[in-house]
C-alpha atoms as a PDB file:
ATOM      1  CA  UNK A   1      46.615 -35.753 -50.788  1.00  0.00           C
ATOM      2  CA  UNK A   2      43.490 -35.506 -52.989  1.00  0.00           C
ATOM      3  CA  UNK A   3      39.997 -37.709 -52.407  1.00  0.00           C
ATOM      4  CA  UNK A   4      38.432 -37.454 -56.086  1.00  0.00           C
ATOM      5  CA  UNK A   5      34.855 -37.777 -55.738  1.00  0.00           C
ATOM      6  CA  UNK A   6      32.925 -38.409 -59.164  1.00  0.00           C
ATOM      7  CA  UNK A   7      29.132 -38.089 -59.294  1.00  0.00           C
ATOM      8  CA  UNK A   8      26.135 -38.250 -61.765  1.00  0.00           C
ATOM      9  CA  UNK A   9      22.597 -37.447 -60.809  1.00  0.00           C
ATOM     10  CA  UNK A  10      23.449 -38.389 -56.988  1.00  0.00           C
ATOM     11  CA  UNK A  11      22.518 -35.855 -54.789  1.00  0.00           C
ATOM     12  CA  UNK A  12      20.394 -38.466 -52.361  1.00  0.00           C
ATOM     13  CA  UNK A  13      23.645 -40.300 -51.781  1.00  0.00           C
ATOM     14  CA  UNK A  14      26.244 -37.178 -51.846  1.00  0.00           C
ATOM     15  CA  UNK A  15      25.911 -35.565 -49.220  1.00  0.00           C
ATOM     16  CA  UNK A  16      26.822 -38.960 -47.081  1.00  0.00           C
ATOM     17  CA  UNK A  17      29.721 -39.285 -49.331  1.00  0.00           C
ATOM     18  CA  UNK A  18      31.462 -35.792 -48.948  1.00  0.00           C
ATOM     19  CA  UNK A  19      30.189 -35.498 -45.278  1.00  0.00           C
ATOM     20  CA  UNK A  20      32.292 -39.016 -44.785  1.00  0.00           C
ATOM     21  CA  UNK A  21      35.421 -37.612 -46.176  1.00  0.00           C
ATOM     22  CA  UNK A  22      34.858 -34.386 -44.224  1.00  0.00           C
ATOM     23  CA  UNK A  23      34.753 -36.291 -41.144  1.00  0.00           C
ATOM     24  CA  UNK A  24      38.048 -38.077 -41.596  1.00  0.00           C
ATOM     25  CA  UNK A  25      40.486 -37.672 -38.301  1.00  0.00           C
ATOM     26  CA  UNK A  26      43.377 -37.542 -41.084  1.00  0.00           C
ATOM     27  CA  UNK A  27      42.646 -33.850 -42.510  1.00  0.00           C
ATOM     28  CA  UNK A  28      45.291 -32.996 -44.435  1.00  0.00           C
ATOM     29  CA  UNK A  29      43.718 -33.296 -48.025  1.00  0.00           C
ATOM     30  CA  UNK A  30      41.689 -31.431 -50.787  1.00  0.00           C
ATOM     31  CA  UNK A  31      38.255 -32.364 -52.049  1.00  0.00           C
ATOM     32  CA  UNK A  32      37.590 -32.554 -55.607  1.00  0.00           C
ATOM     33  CA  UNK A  33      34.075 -33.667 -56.457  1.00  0.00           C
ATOM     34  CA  UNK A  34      33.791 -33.876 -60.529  1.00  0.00           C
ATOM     35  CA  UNK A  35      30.149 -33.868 -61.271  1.00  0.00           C
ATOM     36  CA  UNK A  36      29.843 -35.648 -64.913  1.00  0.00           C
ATOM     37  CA  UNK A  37      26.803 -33.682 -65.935  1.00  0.00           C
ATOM     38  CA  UNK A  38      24.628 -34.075 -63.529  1.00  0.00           C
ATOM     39  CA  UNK A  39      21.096 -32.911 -64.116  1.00  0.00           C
ATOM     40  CA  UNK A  40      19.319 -32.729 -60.686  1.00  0.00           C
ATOM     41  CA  UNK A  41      20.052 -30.208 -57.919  1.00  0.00           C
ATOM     42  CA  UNK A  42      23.937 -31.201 -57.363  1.00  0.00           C
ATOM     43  CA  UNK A  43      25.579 -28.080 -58.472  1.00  0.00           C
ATOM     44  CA  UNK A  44      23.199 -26.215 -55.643  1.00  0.00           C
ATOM     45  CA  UNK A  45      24.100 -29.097 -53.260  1.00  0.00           C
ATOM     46  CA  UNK A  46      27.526 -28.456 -53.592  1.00  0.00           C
ATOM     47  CA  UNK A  47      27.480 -24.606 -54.258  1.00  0.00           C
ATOM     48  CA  UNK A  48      24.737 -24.240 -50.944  1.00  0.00           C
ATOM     49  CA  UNK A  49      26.795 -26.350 -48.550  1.00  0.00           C
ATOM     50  CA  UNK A  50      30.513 -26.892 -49.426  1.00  0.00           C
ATOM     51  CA  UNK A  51      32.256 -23.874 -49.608  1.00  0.00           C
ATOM     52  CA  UNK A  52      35.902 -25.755 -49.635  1.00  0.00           C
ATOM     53  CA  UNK A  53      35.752 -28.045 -51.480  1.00  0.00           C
ATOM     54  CA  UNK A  54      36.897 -28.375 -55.638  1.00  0.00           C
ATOM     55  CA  UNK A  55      33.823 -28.582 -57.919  1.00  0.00           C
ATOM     56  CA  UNK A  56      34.503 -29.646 -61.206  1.00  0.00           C
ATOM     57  CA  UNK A  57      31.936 -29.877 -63.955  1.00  0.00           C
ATOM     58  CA  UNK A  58      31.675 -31.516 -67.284  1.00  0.00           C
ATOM     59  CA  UNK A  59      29.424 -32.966 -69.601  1.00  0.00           C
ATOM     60  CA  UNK A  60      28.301 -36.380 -68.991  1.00  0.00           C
ATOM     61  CA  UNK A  61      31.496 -38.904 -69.922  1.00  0.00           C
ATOM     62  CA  UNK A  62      31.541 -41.254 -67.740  1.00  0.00           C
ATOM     63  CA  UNK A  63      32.934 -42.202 -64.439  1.00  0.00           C
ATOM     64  CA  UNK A  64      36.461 -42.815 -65.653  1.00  0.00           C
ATOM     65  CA  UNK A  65      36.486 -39.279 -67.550  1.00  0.00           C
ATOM     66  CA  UNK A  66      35.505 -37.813 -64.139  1.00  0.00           C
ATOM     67  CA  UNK A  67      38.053 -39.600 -62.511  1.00  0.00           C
ATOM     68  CA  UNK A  68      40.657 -38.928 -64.658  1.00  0.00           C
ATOM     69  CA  UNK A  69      39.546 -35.097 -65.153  1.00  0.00           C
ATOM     70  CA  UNK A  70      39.993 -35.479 -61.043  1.00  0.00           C
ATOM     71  CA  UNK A  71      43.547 -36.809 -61.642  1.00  0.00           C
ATOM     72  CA  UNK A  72      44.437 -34.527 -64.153  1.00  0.00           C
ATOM     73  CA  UNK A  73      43.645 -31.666 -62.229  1.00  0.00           C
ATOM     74  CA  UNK A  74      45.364 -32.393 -59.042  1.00  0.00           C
ATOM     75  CA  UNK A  75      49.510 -32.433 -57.951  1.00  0.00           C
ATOM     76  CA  UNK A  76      48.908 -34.472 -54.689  1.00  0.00           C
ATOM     77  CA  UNK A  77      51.247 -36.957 -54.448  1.00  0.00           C
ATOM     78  CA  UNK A  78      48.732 -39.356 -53.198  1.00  0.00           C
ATOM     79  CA  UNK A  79      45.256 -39.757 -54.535  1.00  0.00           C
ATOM     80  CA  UNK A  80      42.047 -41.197 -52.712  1.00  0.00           C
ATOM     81  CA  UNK A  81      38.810 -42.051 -54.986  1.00  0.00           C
ATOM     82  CA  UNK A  82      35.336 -42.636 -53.368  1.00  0.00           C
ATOM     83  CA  UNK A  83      32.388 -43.198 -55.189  1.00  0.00           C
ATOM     84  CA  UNK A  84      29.587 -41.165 -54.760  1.00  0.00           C
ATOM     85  CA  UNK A  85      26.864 -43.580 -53.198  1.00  0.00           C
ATOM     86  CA  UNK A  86      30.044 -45.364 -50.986  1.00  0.00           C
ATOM     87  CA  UNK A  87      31.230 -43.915 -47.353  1.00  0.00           C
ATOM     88  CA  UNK A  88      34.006 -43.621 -45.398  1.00  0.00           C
ATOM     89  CA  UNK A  89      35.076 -44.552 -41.593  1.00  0.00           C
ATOM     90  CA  UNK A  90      36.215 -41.753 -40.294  1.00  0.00           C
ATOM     91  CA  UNK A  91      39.216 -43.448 -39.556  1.00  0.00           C
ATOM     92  CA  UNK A  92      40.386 -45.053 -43.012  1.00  0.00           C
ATOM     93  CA  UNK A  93      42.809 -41.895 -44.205  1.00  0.00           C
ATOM     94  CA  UNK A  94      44.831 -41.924 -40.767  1.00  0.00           C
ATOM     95  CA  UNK A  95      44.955 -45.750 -40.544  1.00  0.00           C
ATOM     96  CA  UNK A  96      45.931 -46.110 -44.579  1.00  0.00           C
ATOM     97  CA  UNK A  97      48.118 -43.298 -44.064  1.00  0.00           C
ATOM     98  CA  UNK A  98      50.212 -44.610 -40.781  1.00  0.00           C
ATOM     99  CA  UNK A  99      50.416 -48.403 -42.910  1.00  0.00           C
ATOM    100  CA  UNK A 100      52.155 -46.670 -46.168  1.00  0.00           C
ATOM    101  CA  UNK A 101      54.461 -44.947 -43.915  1.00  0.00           C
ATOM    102  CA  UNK A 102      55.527 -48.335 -42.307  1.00  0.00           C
ATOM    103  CA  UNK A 103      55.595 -49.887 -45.489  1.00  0.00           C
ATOM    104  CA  UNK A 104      57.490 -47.593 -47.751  1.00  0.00           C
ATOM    105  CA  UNK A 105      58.108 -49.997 -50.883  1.00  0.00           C
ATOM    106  CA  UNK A 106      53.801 -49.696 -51.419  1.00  0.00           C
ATOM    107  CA  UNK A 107      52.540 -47.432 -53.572  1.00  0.00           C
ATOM    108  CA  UNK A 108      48.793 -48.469 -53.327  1.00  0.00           C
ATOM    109  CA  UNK A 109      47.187 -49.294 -50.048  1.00  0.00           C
ATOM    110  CA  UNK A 110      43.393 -50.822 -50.055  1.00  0.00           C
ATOM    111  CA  UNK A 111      41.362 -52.101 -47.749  1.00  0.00           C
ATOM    112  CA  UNK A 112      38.430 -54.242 -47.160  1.00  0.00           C
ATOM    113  CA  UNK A 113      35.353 -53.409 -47.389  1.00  0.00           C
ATOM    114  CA  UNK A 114      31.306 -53.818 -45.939  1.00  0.00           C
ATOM    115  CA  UNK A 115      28.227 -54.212 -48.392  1.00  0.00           C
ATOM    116  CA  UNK A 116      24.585 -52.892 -47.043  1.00  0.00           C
ATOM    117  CA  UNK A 117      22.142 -53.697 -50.047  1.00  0.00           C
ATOM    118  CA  UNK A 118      18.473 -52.395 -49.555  1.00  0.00           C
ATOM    119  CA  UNK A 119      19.350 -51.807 -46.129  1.00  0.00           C
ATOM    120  CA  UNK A 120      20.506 -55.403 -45.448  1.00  0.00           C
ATOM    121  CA  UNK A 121      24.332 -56.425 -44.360  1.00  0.00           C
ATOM    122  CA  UNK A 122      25.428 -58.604 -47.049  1.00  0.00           C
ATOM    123  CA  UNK A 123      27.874 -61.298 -46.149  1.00  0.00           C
ATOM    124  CA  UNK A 124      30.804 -61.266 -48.441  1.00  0.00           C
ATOM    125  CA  UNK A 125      31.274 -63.999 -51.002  1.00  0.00           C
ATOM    126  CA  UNK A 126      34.406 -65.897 -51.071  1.00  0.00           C
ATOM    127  CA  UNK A 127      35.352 -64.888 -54.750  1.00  0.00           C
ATOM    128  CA  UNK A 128      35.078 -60.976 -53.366  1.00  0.00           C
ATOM    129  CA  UNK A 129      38.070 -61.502 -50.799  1.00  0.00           C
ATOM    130  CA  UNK A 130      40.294 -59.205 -50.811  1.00  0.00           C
ATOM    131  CA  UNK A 131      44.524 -59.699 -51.285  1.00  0.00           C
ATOM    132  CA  UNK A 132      47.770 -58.301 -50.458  1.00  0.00           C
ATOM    133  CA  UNK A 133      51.116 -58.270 -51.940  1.00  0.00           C
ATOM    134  CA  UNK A 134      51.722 -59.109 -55.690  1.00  0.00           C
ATOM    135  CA  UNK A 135      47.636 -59.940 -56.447  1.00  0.00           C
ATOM    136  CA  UNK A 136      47.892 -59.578 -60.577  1.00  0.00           C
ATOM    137  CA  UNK A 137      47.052 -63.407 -60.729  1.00  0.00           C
ATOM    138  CA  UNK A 138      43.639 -62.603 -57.946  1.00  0.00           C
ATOM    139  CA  UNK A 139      42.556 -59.773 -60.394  1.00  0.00           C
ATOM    140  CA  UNK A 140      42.347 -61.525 -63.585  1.00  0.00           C
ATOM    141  CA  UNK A 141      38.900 -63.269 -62.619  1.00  0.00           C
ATOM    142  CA  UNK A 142      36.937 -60.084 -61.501  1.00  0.00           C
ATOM    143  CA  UNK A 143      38.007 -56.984 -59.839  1.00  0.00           C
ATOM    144  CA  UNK A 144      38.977 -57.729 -56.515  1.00  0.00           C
ATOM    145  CA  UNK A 145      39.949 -53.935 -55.704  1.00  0.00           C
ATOM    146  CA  UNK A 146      36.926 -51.413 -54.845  1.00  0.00           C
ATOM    147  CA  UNK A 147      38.094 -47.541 -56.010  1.00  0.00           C
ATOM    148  CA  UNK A 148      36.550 -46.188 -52.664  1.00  0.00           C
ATOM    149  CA  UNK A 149      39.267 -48.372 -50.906  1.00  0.00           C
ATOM    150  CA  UNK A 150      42.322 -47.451 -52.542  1.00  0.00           C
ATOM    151  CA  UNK A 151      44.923 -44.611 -52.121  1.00  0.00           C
ATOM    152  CA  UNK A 152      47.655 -44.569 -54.555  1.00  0.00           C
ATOM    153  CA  UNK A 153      51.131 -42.951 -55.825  1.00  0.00           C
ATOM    154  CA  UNK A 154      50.210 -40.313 -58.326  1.00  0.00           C
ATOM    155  CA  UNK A 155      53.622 -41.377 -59.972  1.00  0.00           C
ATOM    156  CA  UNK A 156      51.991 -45.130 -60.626  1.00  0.00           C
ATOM    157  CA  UNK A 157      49.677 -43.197 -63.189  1.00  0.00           C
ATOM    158  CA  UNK A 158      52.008 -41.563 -64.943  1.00  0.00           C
ATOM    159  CA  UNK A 159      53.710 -45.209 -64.925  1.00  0.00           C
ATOM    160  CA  UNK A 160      50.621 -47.177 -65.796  1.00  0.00           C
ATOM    161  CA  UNK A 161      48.568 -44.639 -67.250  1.00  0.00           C
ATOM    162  CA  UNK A 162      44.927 -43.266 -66.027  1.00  0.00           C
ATOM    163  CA  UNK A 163      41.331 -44.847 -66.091  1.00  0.00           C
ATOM    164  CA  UNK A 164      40.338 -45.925 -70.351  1.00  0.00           C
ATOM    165  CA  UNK A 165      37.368 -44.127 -71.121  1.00  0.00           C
ATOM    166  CA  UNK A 166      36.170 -46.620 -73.507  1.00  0.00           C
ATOM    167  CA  UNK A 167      35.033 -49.019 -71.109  1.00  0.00           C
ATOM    168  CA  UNK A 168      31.637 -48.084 -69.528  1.00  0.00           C
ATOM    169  CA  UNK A 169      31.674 -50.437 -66.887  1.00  0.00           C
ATOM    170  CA  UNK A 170      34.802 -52.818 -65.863  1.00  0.00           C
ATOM    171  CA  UNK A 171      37.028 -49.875 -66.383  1.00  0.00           C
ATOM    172  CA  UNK A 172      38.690 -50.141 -63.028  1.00  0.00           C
ATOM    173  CA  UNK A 173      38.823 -53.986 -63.348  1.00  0.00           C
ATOM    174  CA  UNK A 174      41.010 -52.982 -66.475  1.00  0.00           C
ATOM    175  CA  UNK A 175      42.889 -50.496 -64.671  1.00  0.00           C
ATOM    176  CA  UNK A 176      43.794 -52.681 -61.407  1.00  0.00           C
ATOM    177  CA  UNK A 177      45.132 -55.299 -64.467  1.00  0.00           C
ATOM    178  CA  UNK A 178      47.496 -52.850 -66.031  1.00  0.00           C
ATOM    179  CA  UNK A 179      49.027 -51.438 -62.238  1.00  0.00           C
ATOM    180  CA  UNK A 180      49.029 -55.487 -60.615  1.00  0.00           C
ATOM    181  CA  UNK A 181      51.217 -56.208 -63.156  1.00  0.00           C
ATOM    182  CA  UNK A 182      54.228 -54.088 -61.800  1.00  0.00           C
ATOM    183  CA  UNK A 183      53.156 -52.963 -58.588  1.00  0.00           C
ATOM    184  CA  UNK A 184      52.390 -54.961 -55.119  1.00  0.00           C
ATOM    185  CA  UNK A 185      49.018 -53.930 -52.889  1.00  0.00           C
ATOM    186  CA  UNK A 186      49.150 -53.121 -49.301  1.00  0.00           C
ATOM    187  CA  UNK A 187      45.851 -54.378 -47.518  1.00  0.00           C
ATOM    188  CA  UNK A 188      44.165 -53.682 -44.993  1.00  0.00           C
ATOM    189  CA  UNK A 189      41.508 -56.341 -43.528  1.00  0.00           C
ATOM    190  CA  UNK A 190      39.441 -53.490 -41.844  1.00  0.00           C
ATOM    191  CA  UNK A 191      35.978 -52.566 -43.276  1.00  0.00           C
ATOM    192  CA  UNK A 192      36.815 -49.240 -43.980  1.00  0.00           C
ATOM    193  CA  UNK A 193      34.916 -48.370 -46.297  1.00  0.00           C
ATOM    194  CA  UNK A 194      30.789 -49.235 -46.557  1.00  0.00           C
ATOM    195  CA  UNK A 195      29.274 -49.454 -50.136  1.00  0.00           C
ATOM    196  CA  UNK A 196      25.640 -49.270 -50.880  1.00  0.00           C
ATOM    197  CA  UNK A 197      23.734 -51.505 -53.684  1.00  0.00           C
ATOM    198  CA  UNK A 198      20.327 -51.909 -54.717  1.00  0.00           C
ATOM    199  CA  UNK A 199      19.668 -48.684 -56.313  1.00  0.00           C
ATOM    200  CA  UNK A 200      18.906 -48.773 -60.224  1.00  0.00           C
ATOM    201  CA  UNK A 201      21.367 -46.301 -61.616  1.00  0.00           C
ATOM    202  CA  UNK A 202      24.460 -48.908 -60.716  1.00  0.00           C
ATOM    203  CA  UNK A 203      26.089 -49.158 -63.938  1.00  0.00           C
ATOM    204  CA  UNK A 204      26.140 -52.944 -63.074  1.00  0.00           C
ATOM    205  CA  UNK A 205      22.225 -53.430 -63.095  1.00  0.00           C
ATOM    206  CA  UNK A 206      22.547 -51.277 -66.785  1.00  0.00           C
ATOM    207  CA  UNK A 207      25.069 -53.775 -68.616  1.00  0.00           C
ATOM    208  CA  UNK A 208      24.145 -57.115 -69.356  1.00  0.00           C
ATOM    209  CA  UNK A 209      27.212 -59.692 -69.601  1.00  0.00           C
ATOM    210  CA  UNK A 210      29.957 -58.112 -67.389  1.00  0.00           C
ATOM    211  CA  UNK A 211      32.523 -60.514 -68.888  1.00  0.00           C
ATOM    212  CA  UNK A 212      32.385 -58.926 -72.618  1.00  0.00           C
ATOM    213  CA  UNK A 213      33.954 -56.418 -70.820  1.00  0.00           C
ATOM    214  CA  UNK A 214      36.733 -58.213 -68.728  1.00  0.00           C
ATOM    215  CA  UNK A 215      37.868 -60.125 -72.228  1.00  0.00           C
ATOM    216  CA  UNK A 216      38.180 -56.631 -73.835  1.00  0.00           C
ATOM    217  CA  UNK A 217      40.453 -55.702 -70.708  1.00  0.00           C
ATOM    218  CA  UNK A 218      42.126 -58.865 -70.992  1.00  0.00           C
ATOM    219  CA  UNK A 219      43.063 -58.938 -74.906  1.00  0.00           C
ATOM    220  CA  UNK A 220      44.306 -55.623 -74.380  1.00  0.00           C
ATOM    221  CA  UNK A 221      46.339 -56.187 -71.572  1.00  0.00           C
ATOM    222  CA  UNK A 222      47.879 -59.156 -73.848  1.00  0.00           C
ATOM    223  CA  UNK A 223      48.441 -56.815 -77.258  1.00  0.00           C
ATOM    224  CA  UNK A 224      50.253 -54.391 -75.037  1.00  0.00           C
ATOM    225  CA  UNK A 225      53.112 -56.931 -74.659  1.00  0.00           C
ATOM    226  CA  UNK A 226      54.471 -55.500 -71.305  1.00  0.00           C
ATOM    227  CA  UNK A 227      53.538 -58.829 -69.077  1.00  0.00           C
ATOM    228  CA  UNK A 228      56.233 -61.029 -67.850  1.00  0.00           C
ATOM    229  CA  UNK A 229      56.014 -64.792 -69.199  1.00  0.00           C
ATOM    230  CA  UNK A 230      54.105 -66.073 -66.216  1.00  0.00           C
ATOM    231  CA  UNK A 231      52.035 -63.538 -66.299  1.00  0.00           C
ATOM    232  CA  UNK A 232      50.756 -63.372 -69.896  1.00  0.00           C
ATOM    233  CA  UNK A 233      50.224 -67.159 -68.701  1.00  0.00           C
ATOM    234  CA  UNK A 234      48.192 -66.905 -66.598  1.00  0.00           C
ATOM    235  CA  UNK A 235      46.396 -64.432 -68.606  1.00  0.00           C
ATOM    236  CA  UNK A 236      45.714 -66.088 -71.639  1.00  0.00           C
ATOM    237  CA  UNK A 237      44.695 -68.916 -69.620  1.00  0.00           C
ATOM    238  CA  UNK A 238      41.658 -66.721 -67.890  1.00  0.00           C
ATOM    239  CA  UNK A 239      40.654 -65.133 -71.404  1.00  0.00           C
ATOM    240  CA  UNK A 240      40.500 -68.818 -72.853  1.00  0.00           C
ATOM    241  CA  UNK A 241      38.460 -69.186 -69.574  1.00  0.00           C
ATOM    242  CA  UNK A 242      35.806 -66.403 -69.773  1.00  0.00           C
ATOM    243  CA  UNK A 243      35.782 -66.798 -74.190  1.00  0.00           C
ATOM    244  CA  UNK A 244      34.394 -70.114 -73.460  1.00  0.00           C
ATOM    245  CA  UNK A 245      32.017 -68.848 -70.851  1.00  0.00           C
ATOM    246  CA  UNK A 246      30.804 -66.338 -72.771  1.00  0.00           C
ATOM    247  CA  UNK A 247      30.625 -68.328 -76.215  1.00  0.00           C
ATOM    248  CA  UNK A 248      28.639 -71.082 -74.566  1.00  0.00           C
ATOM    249  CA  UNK A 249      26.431 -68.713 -73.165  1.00  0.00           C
ATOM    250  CA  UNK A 250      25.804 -67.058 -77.171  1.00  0.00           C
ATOM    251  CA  UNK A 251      25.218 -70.007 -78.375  1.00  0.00           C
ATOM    252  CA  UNK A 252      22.869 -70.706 -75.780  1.00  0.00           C
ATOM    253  CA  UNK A 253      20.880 -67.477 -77.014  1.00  0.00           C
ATOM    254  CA  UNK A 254      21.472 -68.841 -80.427  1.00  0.00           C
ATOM    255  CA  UNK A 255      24.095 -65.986 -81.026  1.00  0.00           C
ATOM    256  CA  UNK A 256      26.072 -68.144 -83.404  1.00  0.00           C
ATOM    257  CA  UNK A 257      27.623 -65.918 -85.261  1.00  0.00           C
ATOM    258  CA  UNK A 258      28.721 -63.949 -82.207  1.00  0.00           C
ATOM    259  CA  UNK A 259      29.937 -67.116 -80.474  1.00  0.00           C
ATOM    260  CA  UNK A 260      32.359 -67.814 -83.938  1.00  0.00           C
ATOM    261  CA  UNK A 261      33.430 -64.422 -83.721  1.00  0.00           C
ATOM    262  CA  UNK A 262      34.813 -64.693 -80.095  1.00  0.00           C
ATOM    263  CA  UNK A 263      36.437 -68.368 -81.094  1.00  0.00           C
ATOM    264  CA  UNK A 264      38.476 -66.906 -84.232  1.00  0.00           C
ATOM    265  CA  UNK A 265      39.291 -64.101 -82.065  1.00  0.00           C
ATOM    266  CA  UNK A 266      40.834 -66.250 -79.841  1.00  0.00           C
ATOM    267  CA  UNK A 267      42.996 -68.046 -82.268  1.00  0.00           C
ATOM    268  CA  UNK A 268      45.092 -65.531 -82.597  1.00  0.00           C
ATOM    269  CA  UNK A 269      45.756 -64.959 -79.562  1.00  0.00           C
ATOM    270  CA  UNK A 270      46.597 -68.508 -78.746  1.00  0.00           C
END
């Protein structure tokens, strides 16, 4: 197994990150931490303190470049993400780990998850619940899988493909899209894994209108022309959804010209 760790300008929150991972009572796994360019004292972080563990550096790409130069890089059969401000129980490898080996038809195993924000326990909204089993249809609305959760087949990449680079936020929404599709989810309802928000470098607090995003995901999911009949159903039926959403919204802003574009845009499709 391989935990991919990307990071950019995060050496306040990395050193919880890797020490999680470290700490795991399941051990028998490599490191790689990609660093996508990171400008502040990472490299003599890593380089000071973590003598075995992969350090990969680029220049600054993205998250899903760094994941995917993670991916790339490794032959694991199984791969484990965790973002670099996210942490571990020390227990999620061995319990993810024993649950795949019960349930050998899974190739992807997440779990659920607990949210601290400013140093408050946030209560989890119903439209964050997590699923098991054949979830495409629970995916299509927002992404209802966190990366720092999963482990998955390195053979459903090769299937499904890696992480698209041209999204700069959404990009594993897109991703969990493309895999749902032909792959069931093994879940776990323990809070294995605790993420962090509040700080202001969360890609999510630096894109306005999250849902431009999940319509690109979703017309390209649709021009592939891989989804069953039911699914490209339900599909269309969520782009129509979040098109009208998102036009009402431009209009709103007086966008009109934006909001026309997304309507003809949608003709075709429909």
């Amino acid at each position: 197994m391989s935990v991919i760790i990307p990071t950019f300008n995060r050496s306040s929150f990395l050193t919880r990150s890797i020490n999680s991972v470290l700490n795991q009572t399941y051990n028998d796994f490599k490191l790689i931490v990609v660093d996508d360019g990171s400008i502040d004292n990472t490299n003599d972080l890593i380089n000071s303190n973590y003598q075995n563990i992969i350090y990969l550096h680029q220049n600054n790409k993205g998250v899903s470049s760094a994941r995917n130069l993670g991916i790339n890089t490794t032959q694991s059969e199984w791969i484990a993400f965790l973002d670099s401000d996210d942490e571990w129980h020390p227990k999620k490898l061995e319990l993810q780990i024993k649950e795949l080996k019960k349930n050998p038809s899974y190739f992807i195993c997440h779990t659920n998850e607990k949210w601290i924000k400013n140093g408050k326990h946030l209560n989890q909204k119903n439209k964050h619940q997590k699923y098991g089993g054949w979830i495409f249809d629970k995916c299509l609305s927002l992404c209802c899988v966190s990366p720092s959760s999963i482990i998955i087949h390195n053979s459903v990449f090769k299937n499904c493909g890696i992480f698209d680079e041209n999204f700069p936020v959404c990009e594993d929404y897109e991703l969990w899209l493309r895999i749902s599709s032909k792959y069931k989810f093994l879940y776990l309802q323990d809070k294995l894994i605790t993420k962090y928000g509040g700080h202001s470098d969360q890609l999510s607090t630096k894109y306005w209108g999250m849902d431009r995003f999940r319509i690109e995901a979703l017309y390209k999911l649709i021009d592939v022309g891989k989804l069953s009949f039911e699914n490209l159903k339900i599909a269309k039926k969520m782009l129509n959804h979040k098109t009208k959403i998102y036009t009402d919204g431009a209009l709103k802003r007086g966008k009109m010209d934006e909001a026309q574009n997304y309507l003809n845009r949608l003709k075709l499709i429909n």
